[in-house]
N, C-alpha and C. Protein backbone atom coordinates (compact mmCIF):
# COMPACT_ATOMS: atom_id res chain seq x y z
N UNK A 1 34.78 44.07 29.35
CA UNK A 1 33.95 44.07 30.52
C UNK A 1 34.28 45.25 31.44
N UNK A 2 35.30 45.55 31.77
CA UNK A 2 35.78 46.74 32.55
C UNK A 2 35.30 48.29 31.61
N UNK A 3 35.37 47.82 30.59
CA UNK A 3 34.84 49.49 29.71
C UNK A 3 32.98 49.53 30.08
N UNK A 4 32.39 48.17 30.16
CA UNK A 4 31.03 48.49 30.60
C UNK A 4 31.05 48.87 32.18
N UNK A 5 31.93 48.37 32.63
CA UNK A 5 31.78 48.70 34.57
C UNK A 5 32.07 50.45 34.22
N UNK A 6 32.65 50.50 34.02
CA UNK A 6 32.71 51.99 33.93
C UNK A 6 32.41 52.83 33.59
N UNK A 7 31.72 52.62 32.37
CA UNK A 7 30.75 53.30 31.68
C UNK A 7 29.44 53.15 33.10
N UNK A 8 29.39 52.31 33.22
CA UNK A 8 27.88 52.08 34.08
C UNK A 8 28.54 53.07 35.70
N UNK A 9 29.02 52.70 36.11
CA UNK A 9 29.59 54.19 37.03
C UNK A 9 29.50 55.22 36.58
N UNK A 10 30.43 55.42 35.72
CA UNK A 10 29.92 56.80 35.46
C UNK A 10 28.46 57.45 35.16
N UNK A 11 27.91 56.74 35.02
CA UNK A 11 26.63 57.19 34.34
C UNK A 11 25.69 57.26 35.55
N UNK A 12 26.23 56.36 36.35
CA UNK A 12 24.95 56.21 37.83
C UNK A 12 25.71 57.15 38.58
N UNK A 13 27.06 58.17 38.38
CA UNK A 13 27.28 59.09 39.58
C UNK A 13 26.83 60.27 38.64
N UNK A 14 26.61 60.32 37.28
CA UNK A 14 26.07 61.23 36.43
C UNK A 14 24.42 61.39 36.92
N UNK A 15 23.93 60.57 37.38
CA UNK A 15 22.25 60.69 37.36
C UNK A 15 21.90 60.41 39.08
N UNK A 16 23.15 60.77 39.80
CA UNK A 16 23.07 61.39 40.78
C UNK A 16 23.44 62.21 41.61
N UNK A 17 24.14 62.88 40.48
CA UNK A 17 24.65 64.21 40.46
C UNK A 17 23.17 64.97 40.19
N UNK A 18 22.59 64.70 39.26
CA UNK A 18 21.58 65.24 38.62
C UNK A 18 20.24 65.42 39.72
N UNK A 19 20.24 63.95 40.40
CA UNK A 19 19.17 64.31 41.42
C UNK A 19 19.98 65.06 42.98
N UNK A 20 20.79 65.06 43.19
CA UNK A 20 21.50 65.64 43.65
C UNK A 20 20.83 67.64 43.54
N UNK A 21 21.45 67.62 42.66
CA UNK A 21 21.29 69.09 42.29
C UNK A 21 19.71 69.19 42.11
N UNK A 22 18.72 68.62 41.82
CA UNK A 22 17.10 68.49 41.78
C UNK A 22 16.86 68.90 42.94
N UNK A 23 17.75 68.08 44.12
CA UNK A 23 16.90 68.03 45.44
C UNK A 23 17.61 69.50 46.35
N UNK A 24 18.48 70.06 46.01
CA UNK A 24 18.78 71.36 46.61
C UNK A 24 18.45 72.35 45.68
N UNK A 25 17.44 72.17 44.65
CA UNK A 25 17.01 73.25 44.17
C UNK A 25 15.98 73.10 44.74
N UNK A 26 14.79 72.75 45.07
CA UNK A 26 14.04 71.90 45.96
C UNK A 26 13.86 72.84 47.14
N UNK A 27 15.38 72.54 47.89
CA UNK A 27 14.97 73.21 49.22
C UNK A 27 15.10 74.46 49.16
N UNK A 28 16.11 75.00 48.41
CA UNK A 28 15.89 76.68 47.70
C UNK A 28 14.49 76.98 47.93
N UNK A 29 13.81 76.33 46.65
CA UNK A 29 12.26 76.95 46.39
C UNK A 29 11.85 77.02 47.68
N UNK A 30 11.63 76.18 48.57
CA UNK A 30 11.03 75.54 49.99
C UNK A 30 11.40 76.89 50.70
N UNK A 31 12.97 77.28 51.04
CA UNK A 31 13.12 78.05 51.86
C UNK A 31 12.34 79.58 51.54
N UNK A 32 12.56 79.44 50.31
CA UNK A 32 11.67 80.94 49.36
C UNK A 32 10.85 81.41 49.48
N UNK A 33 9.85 80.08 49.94
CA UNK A 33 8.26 80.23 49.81
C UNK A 33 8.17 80.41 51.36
N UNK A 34 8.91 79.87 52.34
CA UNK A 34 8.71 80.47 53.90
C UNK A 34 8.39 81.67 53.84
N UNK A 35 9.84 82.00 53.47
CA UNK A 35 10.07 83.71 53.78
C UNK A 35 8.87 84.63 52.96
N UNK A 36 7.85 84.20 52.22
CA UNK A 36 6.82 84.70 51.80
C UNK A 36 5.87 84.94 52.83
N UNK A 37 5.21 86.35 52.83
CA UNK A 37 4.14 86.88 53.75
C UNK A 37 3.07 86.16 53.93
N UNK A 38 2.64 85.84 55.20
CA UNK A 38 1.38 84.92 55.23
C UNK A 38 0.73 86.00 56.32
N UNK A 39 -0.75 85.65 56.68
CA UNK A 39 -1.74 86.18 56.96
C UNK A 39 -1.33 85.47 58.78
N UNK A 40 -2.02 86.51 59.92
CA UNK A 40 -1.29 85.66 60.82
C UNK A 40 -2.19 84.70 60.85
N UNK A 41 -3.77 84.93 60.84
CA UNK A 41 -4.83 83.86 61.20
C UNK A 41 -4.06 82.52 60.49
N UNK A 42 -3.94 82.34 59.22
CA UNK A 42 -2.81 81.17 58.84
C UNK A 42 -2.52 80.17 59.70
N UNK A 43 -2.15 80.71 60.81
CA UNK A 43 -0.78 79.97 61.64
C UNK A 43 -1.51 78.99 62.48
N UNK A 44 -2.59 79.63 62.37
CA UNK A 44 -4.10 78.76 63.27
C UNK A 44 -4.71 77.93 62.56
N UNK A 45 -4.62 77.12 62.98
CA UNK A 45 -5.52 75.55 62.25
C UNK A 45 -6.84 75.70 62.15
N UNK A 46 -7.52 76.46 63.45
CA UNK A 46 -9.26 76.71 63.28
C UNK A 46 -9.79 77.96 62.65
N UNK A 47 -10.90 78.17 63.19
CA UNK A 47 -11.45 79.54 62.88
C UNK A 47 -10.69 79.93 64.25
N UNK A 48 -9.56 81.22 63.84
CA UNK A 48 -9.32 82.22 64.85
C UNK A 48 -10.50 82.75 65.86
N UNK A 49 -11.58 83.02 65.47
CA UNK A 49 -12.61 83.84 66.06
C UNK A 49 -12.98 83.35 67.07
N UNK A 50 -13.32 81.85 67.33
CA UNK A 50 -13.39 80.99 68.04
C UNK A 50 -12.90 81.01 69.20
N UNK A 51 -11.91 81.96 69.31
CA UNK A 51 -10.97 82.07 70.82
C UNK A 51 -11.92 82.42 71.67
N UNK A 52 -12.32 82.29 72.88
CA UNK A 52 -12.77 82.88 73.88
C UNK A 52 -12.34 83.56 75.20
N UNK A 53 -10.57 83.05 75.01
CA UNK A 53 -10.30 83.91 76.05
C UNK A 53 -8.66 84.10 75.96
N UNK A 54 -7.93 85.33 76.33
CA UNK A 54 -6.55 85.35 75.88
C UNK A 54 -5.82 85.47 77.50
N UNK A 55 -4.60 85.45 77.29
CA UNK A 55 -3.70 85.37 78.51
C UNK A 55 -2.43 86.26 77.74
N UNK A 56 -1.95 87.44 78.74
CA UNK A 56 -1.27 88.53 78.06
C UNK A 56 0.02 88.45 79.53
N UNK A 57 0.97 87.50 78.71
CA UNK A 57 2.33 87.82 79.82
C UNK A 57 3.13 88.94 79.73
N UNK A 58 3.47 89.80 80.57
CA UNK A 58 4.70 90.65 80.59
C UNK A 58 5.99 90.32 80.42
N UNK A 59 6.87 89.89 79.77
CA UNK A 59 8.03 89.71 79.55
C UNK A 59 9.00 90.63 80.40
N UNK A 60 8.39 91.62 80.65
CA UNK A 60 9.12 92.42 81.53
C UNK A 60 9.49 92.38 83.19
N UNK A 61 7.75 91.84 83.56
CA UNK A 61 7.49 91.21 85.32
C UNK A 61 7.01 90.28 85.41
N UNK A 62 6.87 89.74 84.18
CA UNK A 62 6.48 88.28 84.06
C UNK A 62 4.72 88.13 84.81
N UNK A 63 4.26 89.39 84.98
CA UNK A 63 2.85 89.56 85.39
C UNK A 63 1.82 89.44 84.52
N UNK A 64 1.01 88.49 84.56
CA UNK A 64 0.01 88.05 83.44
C UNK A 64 -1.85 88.28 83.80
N UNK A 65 -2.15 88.96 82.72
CA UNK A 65 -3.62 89.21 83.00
C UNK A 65 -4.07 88.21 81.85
N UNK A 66 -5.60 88.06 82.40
CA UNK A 66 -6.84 87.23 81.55
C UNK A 66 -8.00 88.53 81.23
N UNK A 67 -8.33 87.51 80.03
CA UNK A 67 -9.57 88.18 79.66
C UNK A 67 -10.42 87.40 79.03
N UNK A 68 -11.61 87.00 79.66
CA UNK A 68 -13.09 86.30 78.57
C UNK A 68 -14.05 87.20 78.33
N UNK A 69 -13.54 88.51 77.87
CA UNK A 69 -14.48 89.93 77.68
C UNK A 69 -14.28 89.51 75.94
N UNK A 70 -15.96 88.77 75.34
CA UNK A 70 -15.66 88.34 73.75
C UNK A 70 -15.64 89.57 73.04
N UNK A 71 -16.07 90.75 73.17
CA UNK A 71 -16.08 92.11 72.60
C UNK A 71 -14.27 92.64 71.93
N UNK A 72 -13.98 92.22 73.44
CA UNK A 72 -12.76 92.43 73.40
C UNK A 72 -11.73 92.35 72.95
N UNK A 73 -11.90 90.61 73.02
CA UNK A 73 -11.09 89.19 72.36
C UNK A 73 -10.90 89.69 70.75
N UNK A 74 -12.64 90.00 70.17
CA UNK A 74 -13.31 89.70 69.30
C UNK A 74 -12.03 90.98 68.17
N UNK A 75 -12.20 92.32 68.96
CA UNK A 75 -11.92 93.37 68.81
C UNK A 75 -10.30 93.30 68.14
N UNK A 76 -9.19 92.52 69.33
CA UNK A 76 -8.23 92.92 68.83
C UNK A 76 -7.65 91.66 68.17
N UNK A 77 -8.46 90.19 67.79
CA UNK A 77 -8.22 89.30 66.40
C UNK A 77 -8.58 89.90 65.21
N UNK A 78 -9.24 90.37 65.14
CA UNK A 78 -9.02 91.28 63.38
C UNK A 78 -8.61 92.64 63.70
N UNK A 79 -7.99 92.91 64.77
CA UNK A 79 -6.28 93.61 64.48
C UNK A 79 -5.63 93.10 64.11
N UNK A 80 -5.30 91.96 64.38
CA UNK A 80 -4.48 90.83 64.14
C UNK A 80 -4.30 90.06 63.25
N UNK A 81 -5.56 89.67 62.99
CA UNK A 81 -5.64 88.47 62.08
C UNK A 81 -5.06 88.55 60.38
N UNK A 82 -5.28 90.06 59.80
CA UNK A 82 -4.33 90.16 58.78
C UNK A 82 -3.09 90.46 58.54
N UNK A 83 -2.42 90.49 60.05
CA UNK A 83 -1.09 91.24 60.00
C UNK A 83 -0.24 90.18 58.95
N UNK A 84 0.91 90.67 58.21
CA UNK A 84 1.38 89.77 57.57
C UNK A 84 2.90 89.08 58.15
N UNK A 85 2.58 88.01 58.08
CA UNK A 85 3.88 87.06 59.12
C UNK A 85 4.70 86.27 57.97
N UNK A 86 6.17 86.61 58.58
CA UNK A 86 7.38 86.15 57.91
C UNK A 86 8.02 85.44 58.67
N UNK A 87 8.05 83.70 58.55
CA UNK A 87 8.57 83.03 59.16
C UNK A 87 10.02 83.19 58.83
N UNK A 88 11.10 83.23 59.95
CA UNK A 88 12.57 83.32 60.00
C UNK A 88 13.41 81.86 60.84
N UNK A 89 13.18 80.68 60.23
CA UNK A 89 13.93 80.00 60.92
C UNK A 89 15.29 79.85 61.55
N UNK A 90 15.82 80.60 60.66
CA UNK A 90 17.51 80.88 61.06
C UNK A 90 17.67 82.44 62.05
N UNK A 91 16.12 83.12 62.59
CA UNK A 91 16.48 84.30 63.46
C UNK A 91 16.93 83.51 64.43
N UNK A 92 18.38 84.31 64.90
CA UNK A 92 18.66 83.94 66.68
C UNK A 92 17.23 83.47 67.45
N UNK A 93 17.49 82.93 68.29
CA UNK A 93 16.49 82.96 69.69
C UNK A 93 16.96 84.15 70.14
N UNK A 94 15.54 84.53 70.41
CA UNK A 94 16.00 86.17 71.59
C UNK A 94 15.97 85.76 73.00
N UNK A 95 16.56 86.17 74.26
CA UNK A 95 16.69 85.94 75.49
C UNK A 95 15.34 86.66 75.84
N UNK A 96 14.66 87.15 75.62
CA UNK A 96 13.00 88.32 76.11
C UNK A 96 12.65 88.86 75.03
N UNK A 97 11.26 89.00 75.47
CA UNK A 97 10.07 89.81 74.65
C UNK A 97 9.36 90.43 75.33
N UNK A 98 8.69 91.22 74.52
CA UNK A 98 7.70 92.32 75.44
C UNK A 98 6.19 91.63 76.04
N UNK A 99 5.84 90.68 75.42
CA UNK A 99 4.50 89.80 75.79
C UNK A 99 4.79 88.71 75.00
N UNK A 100 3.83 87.84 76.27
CA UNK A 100 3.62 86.64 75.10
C UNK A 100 2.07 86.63 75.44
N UNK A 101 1.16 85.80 74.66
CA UNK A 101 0.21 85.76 74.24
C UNK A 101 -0.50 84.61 74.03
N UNK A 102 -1.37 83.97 74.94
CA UNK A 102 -1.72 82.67 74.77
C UNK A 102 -3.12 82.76 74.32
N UNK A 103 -3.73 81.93 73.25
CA UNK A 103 -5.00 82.33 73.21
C UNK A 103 -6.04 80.88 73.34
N UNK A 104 -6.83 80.76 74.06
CA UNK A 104 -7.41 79.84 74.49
C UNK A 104 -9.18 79.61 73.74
N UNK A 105 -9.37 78.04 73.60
CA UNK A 105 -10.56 78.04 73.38
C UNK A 105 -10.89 76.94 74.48
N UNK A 106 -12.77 77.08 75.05
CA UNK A 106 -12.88 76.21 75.91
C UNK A 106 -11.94 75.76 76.96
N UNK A 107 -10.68 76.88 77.11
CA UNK A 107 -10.06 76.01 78.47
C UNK A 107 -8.82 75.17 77.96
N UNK A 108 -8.70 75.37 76.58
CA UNK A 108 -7.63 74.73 75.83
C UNK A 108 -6.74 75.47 75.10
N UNK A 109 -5.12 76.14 76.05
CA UNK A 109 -4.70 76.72 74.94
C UNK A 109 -4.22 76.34 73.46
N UNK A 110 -4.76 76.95 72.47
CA UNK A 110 -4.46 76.23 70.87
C UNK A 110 -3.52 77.44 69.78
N UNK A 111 -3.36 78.48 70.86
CA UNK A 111 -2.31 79.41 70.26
C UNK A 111 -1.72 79.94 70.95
N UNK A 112 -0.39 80.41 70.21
CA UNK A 112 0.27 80.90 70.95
C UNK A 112 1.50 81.91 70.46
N UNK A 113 1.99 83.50 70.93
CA UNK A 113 2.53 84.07 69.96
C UNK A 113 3.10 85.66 70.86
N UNK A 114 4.40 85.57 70.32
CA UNK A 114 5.24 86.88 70.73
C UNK A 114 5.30 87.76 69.21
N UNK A 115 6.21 88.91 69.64
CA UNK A 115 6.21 89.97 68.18
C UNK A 115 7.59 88.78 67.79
N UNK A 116 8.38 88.25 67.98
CA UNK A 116 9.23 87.51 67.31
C UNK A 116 9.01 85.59 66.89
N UNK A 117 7.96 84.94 67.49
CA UNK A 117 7.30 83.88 67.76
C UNK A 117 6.15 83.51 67.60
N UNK A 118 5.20 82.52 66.57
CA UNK A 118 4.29 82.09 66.23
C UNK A 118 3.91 80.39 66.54
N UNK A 119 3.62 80.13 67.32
CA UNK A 119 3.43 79.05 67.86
C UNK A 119 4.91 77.70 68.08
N UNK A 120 5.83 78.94 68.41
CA UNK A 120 6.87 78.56 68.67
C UNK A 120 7.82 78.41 67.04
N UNK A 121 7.23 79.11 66.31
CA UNK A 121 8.30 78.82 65.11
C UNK A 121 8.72 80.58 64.78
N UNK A 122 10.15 80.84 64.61
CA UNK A 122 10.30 81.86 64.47
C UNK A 122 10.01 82.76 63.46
N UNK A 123 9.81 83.97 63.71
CA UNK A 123 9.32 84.97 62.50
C UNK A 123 10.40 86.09 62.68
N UNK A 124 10.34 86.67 61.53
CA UNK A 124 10.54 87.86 61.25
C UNK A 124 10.48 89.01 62.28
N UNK A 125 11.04 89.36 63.54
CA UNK A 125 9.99 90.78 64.27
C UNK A 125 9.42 91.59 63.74
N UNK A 126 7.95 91.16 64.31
CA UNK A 126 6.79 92.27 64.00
C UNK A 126 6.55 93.18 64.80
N UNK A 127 6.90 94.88 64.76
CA UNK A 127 6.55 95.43 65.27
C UNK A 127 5.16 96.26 65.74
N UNK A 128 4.31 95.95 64.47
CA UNK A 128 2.69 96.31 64.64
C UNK A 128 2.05 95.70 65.66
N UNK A 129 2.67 93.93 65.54
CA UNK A 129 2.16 92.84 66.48
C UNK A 129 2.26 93.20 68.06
N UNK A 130 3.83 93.90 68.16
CA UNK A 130 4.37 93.86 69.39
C UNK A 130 3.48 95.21 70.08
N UNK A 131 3.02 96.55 68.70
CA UNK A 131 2.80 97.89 69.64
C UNK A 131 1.14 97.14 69.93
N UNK A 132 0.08 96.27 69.00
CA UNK A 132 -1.06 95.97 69.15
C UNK A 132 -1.11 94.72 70.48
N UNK A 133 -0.17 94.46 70.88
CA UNK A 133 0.40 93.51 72.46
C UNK A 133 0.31 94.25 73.34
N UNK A 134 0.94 95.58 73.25
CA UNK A 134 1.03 96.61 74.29
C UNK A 134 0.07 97.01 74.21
N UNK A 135 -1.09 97.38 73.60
CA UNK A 135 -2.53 98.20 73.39
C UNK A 135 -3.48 97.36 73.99
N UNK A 136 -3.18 95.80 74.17
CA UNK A 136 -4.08 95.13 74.50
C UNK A 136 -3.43 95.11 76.21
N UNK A 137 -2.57 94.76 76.41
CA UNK A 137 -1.92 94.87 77.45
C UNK A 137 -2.36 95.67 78.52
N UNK A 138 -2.74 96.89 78.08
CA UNK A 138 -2.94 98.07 78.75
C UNK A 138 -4.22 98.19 78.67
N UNK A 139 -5.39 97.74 77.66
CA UNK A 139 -6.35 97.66 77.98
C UNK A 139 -7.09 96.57 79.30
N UNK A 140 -6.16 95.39 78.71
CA UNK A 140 -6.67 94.45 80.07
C UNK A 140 -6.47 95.14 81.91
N UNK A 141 -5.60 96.01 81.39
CA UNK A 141 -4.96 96.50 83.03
C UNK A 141 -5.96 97.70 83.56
N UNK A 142 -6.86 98.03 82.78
CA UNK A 142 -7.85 99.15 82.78
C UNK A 142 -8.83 98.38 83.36
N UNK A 143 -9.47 97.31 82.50
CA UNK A 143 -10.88 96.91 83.39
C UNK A 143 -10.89 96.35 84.61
């Protein structure tokens, strides 16, 4: 009786060893497929286009302009919308950024995004994101 108890242990820490090792290969793949390039529109649940109006903070004076100019809006989301985004869960938190970026539909913000931050989940720093922040930035400060 003791040669079956033991046999039967061993065999149930054998076949969970096994799922064991299943389930951290698992999160391998998982973490793998983050760090894969995604599209930024992605990150948005709706049609991106849909935005009607953005909010552009300064990280620098913390001075924030609006805009419901749809030309505008329209103009710099497909700047945007194919940039390619690399989520980084393990980047530090940064203490500042150069803008943040709220984008609103109807009066409801439903996005939201820095060159290091995508609706609060961290990425990769994008610098295209951050110089096309500053381009918009400076356009809102013109009209």
């Amino acid at each position: 009786m003791k040669k079956n108890t033991l046999h039967t242990i061993t065999c149930a820490l054998f076949v969970a060893l096994i799922l064991n090792s299943c389930q951290h290969s698992d999160l391998l793949k998982q973490a793998e497929s983050n760090k894969a390039p995604k599209a930024l529109e992605t990150f948005y649940s709706g049609d991106i286009t849909k935005i009607d109006s953005l909010e552009i903070m300064s990280g620098s004076d913390g001075y924030t302009k609006n805009t419901t100019d749809s030309r505008l809006i329209q103009d710099w989301i497909e700047k945007i919308r194919h940039l390619n985004i690399i989520l980084d869960p393990e980047l530090e938190d940064t203490s500042g950024v150069l803008f943040h970026v709220t984008m609103f539909k109807q009066g409801k913000a439903v996005f939201y995004m820095t060159p290091t931050d995508i609706n609060h989940q961290q990425i990769e720093p994008q610098d295209e994101l951050a110089d096309l922040m500053t381009e918009l930035y400076q356009t809102i400060y013109q009209l």
